[in-house]
PDB file of N, CA and C in Angstrom:
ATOM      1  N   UNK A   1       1.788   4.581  11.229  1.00  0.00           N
ATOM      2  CA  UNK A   1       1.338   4.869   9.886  1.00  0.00           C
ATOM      3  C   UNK A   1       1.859   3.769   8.966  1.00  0.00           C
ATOM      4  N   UNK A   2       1.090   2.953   8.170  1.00  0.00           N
ATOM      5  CA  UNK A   2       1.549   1.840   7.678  1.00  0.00           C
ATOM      6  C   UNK A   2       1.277   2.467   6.297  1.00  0.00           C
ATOM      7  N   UNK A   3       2.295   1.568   5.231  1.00  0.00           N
ATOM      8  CA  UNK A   3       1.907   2.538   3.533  1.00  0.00           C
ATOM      9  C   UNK A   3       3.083   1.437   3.042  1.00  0.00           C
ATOM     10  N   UNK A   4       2.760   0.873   1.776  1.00  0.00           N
ATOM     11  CA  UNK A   4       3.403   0.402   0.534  1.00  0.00           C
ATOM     12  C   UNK A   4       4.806   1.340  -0.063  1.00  0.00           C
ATOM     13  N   UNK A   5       5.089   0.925  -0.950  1.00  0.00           N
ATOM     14  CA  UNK A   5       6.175   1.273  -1.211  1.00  0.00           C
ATOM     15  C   UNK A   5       7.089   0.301  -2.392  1.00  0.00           C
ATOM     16  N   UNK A   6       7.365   0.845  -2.975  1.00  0.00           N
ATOM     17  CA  UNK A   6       8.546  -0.052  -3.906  1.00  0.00           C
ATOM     18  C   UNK A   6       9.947   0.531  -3.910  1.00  0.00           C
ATOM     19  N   UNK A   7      10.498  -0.842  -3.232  1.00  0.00           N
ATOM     20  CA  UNK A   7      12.138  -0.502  -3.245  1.00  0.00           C
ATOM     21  C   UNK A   7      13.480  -1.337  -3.745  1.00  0.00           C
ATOM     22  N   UNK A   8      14.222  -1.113  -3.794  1.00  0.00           N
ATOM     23  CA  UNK A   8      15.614  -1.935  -4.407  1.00  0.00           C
ATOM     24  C   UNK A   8      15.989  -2.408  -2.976  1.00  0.00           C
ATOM     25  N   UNK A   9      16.024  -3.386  -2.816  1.00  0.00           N
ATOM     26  CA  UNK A   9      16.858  -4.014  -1.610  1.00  0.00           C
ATOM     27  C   UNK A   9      18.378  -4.669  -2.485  1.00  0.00           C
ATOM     28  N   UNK A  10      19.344  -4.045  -1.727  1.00  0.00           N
ATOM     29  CA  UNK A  10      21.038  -4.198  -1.442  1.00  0.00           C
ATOM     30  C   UNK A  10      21.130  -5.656  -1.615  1.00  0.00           C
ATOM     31  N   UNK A  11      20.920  -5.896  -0.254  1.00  0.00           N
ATOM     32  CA  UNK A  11      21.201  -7.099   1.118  1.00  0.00           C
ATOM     33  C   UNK A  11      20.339  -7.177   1.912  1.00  0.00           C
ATOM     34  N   UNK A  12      21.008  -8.409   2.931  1.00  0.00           N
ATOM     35  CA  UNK A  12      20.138  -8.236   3.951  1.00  0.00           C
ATOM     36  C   UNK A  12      21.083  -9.329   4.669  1.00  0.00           C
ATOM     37  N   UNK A  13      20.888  -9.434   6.050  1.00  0.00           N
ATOM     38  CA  UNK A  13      21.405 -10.324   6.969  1.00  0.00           C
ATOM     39  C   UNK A  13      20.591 -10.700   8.067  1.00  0.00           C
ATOM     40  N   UNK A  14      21.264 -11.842   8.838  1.00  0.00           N
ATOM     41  CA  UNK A  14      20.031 -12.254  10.095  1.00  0.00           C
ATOM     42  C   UNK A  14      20.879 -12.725  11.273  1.00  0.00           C
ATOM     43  N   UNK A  15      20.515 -11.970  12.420  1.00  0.00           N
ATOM     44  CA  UNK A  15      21.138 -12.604  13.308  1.00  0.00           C
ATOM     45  C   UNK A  15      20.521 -13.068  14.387  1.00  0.00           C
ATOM     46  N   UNK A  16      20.905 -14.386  14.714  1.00  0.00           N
ATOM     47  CA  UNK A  16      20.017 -15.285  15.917  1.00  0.00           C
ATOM     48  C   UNK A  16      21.031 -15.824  16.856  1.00  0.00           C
ATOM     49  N   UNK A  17      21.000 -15.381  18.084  1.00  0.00           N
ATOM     50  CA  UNK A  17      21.859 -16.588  19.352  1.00  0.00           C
ATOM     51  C   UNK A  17      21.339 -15.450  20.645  1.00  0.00           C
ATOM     52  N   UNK A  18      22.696 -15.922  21.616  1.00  0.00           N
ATOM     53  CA  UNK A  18      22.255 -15.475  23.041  1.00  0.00           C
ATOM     54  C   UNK A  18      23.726 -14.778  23.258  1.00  0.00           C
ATOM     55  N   UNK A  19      23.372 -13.768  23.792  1.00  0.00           N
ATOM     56  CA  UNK A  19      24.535 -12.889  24.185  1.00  0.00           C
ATOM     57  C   UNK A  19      25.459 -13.532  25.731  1.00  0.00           C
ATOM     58  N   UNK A  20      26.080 -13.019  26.050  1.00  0.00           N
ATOM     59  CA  UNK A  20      26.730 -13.715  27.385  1.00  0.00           C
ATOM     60  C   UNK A  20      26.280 -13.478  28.459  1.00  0.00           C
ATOM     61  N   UNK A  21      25.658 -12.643  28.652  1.00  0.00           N
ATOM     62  CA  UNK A  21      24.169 -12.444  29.951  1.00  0.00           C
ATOM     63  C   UNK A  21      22.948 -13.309  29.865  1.00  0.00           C
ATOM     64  N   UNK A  22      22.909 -13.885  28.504  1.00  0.00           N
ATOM     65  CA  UNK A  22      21.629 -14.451  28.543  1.00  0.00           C
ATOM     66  C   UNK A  22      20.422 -13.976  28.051  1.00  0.00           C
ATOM     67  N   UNK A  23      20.890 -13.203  27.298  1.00  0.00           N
ATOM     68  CA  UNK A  23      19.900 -12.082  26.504  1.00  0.00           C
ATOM     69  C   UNK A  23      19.508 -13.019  25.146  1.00  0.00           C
ATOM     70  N   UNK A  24      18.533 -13.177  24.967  1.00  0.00           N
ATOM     71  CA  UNK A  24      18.104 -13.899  23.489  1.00  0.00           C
ATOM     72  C   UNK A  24      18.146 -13.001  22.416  1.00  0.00           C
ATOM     73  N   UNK A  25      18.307 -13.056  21.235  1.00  0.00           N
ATOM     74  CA  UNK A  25      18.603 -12.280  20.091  1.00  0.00           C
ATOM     75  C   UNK A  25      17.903 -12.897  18.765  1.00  0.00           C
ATOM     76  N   UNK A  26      17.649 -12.582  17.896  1.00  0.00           N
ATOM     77  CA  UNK A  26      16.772 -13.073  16.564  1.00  0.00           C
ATOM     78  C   UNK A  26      16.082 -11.529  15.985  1.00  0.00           C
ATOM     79  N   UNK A  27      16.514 -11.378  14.456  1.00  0.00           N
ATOM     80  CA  UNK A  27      16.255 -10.206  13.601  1.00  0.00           C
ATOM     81  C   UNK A  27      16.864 -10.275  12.545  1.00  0.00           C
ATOM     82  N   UNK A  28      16.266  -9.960  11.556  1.00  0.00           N
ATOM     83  CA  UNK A  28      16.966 -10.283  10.090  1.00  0.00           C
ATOM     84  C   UNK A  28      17.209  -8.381   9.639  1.00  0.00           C
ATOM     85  N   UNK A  29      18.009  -8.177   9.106  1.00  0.00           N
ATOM     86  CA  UNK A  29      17.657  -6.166   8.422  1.00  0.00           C
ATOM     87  C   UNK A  29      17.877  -6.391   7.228  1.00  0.00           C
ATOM     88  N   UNK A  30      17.429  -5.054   6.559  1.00  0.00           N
ATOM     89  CA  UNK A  30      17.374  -5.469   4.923  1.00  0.00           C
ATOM     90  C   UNK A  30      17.989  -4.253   4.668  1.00  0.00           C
ATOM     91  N   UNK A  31      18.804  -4.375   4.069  1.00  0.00           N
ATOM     92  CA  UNK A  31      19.340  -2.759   3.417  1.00  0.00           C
ATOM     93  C   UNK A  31      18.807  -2.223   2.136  1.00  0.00           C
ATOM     94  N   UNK A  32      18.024  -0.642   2.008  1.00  0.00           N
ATOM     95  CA  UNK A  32      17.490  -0.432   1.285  1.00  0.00           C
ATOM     96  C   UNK A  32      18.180   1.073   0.371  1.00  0.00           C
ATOM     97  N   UNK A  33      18.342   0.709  -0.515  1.00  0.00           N
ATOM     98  CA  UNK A  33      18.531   1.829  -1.563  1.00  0.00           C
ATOM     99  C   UNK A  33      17.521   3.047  -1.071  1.00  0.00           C
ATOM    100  N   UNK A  34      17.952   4.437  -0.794  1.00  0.00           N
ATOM    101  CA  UNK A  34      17.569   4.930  -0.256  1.00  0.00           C
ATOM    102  C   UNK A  34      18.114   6.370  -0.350  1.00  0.00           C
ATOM    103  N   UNK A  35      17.581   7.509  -1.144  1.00  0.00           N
ATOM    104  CA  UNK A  35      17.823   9.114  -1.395  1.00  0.00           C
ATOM    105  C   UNK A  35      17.971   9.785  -0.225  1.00  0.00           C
ATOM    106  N   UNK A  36      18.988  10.402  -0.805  1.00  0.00           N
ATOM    107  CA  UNK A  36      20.089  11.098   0.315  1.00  0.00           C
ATOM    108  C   UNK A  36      19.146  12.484   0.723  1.00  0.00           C
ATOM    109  N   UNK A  37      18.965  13.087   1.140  1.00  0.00           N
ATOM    110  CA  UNK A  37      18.253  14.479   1.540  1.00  0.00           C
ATOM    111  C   UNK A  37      19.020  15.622   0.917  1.00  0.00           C
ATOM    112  N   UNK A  38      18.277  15.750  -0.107  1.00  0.00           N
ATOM    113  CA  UNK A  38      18.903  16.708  -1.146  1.00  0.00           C
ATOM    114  C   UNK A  38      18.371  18.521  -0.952  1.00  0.00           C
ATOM    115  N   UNK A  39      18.127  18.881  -0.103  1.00  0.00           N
ATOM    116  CA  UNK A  39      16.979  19.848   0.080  1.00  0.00           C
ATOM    117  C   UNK A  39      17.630  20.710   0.757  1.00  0.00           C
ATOM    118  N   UNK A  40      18.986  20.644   1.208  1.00  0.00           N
ATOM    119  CA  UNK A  40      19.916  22.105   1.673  1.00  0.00           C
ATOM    120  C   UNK A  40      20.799  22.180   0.761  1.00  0.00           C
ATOM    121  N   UNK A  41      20.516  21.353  -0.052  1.00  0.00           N
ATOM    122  CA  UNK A  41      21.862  21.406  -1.510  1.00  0.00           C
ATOM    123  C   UNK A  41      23.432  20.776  -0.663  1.00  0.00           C
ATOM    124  N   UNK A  42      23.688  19.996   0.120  1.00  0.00           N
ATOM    125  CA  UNK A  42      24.809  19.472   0.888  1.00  0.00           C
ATOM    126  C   UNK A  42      25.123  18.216   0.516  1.00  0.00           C
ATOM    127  N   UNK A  43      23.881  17.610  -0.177  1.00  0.00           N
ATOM    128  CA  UNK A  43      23.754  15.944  -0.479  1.00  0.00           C
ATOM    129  C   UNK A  43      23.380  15.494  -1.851  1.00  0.00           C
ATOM    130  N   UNK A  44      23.737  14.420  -2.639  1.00  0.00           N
ATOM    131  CA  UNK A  44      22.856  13.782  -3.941  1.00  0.00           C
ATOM    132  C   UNK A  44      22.995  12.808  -3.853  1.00  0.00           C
ATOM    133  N   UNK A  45      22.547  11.648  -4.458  1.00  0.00           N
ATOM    134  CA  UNK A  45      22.663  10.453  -4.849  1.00  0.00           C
ATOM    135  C   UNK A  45      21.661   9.768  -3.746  1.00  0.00           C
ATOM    136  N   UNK A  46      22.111   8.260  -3.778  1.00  0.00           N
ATOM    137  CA  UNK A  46      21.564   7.504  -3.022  1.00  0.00           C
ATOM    138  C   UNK A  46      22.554   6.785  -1.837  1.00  0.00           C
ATOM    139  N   UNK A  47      22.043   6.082  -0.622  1.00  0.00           N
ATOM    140  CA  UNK A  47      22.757   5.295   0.545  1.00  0.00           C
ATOM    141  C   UNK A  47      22.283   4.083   0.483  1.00  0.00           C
ATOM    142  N   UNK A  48      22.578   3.766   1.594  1.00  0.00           N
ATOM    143  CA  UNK A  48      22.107   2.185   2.100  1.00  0.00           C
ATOM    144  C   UNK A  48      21.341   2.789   3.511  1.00  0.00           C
ATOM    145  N   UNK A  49      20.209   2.291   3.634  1.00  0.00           N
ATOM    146  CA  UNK A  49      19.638   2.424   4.875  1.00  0.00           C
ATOM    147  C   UNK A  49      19.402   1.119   5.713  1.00  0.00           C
ATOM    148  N   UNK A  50      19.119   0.899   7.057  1.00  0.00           N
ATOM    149  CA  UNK A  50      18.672  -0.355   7.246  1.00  0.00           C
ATOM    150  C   UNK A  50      17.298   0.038   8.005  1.00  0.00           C
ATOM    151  N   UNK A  51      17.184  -1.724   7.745  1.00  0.00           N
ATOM    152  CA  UNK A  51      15.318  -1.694   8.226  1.00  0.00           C
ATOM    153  C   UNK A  51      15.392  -2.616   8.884  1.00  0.00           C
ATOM    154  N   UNK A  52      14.280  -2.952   9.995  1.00  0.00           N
ATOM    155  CA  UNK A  52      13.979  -4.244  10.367  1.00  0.00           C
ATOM    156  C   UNK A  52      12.868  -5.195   9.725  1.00  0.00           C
ATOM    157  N   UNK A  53      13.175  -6.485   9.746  1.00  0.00           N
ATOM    158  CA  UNK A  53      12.073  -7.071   9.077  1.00  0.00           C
ATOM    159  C   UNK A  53      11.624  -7.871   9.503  1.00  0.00           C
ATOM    160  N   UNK A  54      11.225  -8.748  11.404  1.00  0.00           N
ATOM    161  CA  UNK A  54      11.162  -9.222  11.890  1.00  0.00           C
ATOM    162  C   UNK A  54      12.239 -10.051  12.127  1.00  0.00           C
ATOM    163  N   UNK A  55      12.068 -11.849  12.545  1.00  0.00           N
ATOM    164  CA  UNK A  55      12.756 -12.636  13.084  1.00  0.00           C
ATOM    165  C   UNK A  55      13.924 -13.167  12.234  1.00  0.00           C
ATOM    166  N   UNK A  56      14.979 -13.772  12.783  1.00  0.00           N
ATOM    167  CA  UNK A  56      15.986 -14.189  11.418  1.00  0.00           C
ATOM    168  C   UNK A  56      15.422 -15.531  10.822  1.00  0.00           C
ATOM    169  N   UNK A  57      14.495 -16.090  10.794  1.00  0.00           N
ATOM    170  CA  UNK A  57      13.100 -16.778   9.687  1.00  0.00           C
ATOM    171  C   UNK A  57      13.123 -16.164   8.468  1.00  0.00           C
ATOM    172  N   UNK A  58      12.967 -14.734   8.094  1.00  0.00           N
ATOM    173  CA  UNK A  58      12.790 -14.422   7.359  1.00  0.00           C
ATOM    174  C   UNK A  58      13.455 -14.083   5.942  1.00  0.00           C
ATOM    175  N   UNK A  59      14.976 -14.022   6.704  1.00  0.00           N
ATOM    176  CA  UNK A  59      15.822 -14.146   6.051  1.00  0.00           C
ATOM    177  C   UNK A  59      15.727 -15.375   5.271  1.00  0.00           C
ATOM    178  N   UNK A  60      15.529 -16.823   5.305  1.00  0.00           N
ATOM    179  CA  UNK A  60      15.406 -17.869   4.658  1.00  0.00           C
ATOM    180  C   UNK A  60      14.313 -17.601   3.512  1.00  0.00           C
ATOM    181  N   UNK A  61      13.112 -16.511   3.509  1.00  0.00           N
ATOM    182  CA  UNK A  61      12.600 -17.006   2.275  1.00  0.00           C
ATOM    183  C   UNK A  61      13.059 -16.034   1.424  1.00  0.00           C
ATOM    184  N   UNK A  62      14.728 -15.537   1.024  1.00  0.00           N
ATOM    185  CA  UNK A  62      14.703 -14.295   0.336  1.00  0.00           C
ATOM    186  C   UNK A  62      16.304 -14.910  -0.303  1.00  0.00           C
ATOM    187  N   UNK A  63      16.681 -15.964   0.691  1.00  0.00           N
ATOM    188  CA  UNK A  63      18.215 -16.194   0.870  1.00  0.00           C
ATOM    189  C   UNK A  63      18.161 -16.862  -0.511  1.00  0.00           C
ATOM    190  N   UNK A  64      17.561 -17.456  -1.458  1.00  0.00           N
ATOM    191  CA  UNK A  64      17.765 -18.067  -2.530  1.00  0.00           C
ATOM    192  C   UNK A  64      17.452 -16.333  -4.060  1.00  0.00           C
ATOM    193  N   UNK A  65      17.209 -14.986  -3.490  1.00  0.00           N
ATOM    194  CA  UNK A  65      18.177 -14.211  -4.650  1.00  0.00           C
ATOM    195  C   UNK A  65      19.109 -13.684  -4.291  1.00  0.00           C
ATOM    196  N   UNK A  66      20.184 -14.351  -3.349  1.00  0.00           N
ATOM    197  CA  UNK A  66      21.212 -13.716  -2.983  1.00  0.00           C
ATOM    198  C   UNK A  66      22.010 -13.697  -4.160  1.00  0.00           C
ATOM    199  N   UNK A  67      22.182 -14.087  -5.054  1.00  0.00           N
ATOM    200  CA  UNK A  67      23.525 -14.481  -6.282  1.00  0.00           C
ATOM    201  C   UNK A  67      23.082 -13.764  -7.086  1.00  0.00           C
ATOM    202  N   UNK A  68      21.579 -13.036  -7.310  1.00  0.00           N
ATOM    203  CA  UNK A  68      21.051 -12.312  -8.268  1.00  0.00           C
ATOM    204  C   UNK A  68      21.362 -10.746  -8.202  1.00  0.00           C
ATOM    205  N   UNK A  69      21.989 -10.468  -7.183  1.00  0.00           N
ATOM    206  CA  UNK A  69      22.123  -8.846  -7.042  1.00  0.00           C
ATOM    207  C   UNK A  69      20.943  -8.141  -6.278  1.00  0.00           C
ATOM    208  N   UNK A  70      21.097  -7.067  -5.995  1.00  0.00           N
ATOM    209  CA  UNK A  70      19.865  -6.258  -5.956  1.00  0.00           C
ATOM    210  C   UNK A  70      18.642  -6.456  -6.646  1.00  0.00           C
ATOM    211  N   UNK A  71      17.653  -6.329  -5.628  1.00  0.00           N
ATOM    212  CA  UNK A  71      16.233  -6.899  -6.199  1.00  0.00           C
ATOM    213  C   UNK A  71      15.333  -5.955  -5.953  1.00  0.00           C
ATOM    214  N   UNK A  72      14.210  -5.582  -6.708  1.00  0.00           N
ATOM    215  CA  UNK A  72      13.208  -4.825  -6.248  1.00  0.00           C
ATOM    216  C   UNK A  72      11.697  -5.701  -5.513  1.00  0.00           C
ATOM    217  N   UNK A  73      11.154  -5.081  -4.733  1.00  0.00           N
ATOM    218  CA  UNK A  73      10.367  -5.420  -4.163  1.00  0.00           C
ATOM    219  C   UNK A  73       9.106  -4.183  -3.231  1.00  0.00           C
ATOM    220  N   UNK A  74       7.729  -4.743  -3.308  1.00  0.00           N
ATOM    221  CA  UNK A  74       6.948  -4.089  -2.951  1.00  0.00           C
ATOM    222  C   UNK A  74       6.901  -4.597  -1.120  1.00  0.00           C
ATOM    223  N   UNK A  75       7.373  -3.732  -0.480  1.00  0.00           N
ATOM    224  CA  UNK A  75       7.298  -3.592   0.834  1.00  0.00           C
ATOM    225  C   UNK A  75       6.009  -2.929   1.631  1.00  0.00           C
ATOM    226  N   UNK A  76       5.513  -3.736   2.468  1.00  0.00           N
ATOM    227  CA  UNK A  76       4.771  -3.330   3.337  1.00  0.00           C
ATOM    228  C   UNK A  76       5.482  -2.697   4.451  1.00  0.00           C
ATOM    229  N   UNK A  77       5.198  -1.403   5.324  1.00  0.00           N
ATOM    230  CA  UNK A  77       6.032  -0.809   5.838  1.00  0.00           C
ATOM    231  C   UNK A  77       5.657  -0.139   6.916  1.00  0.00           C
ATOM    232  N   UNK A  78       5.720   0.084   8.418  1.00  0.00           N
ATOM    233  CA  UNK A  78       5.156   1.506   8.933  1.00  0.00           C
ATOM    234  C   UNK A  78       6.198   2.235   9.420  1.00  0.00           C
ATOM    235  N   UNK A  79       5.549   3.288   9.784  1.00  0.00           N
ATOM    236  CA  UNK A  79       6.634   4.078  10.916  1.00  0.00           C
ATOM    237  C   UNK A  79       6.199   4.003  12.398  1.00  0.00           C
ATOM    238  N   UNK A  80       6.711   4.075  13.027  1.00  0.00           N
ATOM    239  CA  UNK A  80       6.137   4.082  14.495  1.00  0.00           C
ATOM    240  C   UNK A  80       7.081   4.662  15.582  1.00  0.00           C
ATOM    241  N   UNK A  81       6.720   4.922  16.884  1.00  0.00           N
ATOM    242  CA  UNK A  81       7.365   5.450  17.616  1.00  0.00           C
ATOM    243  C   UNK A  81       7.472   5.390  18.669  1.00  0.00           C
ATOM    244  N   UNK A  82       8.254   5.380  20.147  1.00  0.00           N
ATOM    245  CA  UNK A  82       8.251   5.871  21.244  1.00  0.00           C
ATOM    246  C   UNK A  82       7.973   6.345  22.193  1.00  0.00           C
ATOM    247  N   UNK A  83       7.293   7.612  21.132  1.00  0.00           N
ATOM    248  CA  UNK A  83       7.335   8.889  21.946  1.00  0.00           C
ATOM    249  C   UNK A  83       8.145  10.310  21.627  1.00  0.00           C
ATOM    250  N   UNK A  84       9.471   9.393  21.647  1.00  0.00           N
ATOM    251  CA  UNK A  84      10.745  10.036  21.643  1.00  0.00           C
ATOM    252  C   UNK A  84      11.266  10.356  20.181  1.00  0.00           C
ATOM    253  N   UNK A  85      11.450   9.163  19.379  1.00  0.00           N
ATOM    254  CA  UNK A  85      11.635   8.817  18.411  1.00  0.00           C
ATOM    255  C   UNK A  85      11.107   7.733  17.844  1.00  0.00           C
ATOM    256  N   UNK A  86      11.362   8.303  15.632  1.00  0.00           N
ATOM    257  CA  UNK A  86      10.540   6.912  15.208  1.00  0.00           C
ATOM    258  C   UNK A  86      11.764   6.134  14.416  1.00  0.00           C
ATOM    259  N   UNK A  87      10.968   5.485  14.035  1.00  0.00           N
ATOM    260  CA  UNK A  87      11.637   4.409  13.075  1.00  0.00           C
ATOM    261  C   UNK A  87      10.659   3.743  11.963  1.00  0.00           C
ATOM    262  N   UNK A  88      11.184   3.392  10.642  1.00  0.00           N
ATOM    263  CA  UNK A  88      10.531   2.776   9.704  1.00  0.00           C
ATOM    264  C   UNK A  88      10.839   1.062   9.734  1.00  0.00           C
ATOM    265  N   UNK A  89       9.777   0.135  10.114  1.00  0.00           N
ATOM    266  CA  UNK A  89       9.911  -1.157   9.697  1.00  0.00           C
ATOM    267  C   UNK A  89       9.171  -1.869   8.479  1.00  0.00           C
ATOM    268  N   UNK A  90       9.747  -2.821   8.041  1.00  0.00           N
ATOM    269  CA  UNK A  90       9.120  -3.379   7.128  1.00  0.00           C
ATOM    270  C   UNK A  90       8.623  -4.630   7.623  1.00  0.00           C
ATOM    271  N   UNK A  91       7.077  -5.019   7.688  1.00  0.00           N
ATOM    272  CA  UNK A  91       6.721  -6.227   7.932  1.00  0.00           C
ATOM    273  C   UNK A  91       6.436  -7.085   6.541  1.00  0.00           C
ATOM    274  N   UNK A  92       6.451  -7.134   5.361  1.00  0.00           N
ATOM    275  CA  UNK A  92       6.615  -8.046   4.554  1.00  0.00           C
ATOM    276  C   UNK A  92       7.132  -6.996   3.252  1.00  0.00           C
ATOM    277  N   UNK A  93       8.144  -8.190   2.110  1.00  0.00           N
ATOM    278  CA  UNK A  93       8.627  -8.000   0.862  1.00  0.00           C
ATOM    279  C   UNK A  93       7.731  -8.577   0.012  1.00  0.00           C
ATOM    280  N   UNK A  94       7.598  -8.541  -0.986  1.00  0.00           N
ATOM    281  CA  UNK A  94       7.247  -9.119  -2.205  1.00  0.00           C
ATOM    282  C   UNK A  94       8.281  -8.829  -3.455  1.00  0.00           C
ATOM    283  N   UNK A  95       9.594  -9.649  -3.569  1.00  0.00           N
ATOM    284  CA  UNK A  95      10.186  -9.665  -5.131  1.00  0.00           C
ATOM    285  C   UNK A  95       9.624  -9.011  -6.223  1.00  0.00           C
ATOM    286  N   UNK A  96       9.475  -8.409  -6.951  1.00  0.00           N
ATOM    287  CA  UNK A  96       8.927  -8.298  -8.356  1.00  0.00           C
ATOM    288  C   UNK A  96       9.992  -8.305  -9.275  1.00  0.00           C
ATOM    289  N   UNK A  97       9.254  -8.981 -10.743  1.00  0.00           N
ATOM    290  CA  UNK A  97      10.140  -9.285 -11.594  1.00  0.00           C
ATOM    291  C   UNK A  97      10.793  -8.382 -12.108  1.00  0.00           C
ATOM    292  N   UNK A  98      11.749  -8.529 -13.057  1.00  0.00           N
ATOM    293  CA  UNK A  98      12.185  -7.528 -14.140  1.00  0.00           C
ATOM    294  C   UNK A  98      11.931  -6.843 -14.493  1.00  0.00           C
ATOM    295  N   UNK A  99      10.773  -6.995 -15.642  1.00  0.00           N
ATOM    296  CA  UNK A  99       9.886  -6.381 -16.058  1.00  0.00           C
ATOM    297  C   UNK A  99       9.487  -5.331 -15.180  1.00  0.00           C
ATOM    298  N   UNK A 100       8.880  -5.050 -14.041  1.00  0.00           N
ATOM    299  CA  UNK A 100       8.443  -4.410 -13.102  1.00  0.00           C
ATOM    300  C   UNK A 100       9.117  -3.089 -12.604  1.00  0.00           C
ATOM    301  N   UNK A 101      10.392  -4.299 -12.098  1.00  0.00           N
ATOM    302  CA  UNK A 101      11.685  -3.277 -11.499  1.00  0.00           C
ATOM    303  C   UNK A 101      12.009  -2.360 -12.548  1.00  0.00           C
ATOM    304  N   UNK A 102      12.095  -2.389 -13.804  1.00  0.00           N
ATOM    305  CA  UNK A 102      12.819  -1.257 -15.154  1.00  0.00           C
ATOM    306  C   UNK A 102      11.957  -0.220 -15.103  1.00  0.00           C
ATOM    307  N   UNK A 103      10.598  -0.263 -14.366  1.00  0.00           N
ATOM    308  CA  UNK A 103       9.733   1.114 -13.948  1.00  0.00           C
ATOM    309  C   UNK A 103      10.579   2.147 -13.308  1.00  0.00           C
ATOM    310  N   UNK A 104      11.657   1.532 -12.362  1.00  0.00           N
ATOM    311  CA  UNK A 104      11.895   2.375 -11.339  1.00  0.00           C
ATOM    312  C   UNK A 104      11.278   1.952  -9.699  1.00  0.00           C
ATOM    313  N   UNK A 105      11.785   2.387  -8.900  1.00  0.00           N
ATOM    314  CA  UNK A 105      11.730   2.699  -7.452  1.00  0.00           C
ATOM    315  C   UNK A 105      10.952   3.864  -7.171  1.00  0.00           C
ATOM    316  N   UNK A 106      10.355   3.480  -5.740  1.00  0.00           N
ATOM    317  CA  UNK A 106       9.634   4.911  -5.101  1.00  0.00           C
ATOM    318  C   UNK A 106      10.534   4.828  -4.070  1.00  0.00           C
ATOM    319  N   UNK A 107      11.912   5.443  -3.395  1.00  0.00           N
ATOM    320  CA  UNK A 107      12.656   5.385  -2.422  1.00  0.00           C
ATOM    321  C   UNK A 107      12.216   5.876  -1.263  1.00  0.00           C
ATOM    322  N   UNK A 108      12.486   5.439   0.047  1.00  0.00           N
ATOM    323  CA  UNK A 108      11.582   5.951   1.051  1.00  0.00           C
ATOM    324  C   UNK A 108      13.037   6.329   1.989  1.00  0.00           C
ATOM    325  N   UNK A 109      12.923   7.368   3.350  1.00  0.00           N
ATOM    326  CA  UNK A 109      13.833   7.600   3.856  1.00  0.00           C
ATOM    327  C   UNK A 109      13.940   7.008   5.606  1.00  0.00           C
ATOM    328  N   UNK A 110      14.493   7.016   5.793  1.00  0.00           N
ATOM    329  CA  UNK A 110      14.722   6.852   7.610  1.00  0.00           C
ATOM    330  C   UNK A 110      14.135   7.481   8.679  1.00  0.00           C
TER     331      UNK A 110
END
């Protein structure tokens, strides 16, 4: 199920090499501002979630608002699954300005 979304991204990091077996490695995650499950009354506020966002490439076109703080951005996104279990990825960000971000967030969950 693929669907849009606007979110505050944290951070994000990327990691690329080879493990000591010989295993290849490359993935960037983005940490996303993200509402706690408020709906048994046990929880409020917000977390950090992580996402995947493909290869650690991607990390380079984002690495120049690192000094700016938290940024909002319109994420392309799906969920997908297993079988077993799912997971939410993000295949592309889009920054939006200031202006934009003072709307607010649509927070999405895990």
């Amino acid at each position: 199920m693929k669907f849009t979304s606007t979110i505050k991204v944290t951070g994000m990091k990327f990691s690329k090499g080879m493990m000591d077996n010989g295993q290849a490695f490359d993935s960037t995650k983005v940490f996303v501002e993200t509402d706690l499950d408020s709906s048994k009354d046990t929880a409020f506020g917000t977390a950090t979630a992580e996402y995947g966002l493909g290869k650690a490439d991607e990390f380079q076109k984002y690495k120049h608002l690192a000094g700016a703080g938290p940024f909002m951005a319109i994420a392309e996104m799906e969920i997908v699954t297993n079988g077993k279990t799912q997971k939410t990825v993000i295949h592309s960000l889009r920054p939006v300005d200031a202006a934009k971000a003072a709307s607010g967030a649509k927070n999405v969950g895990a």
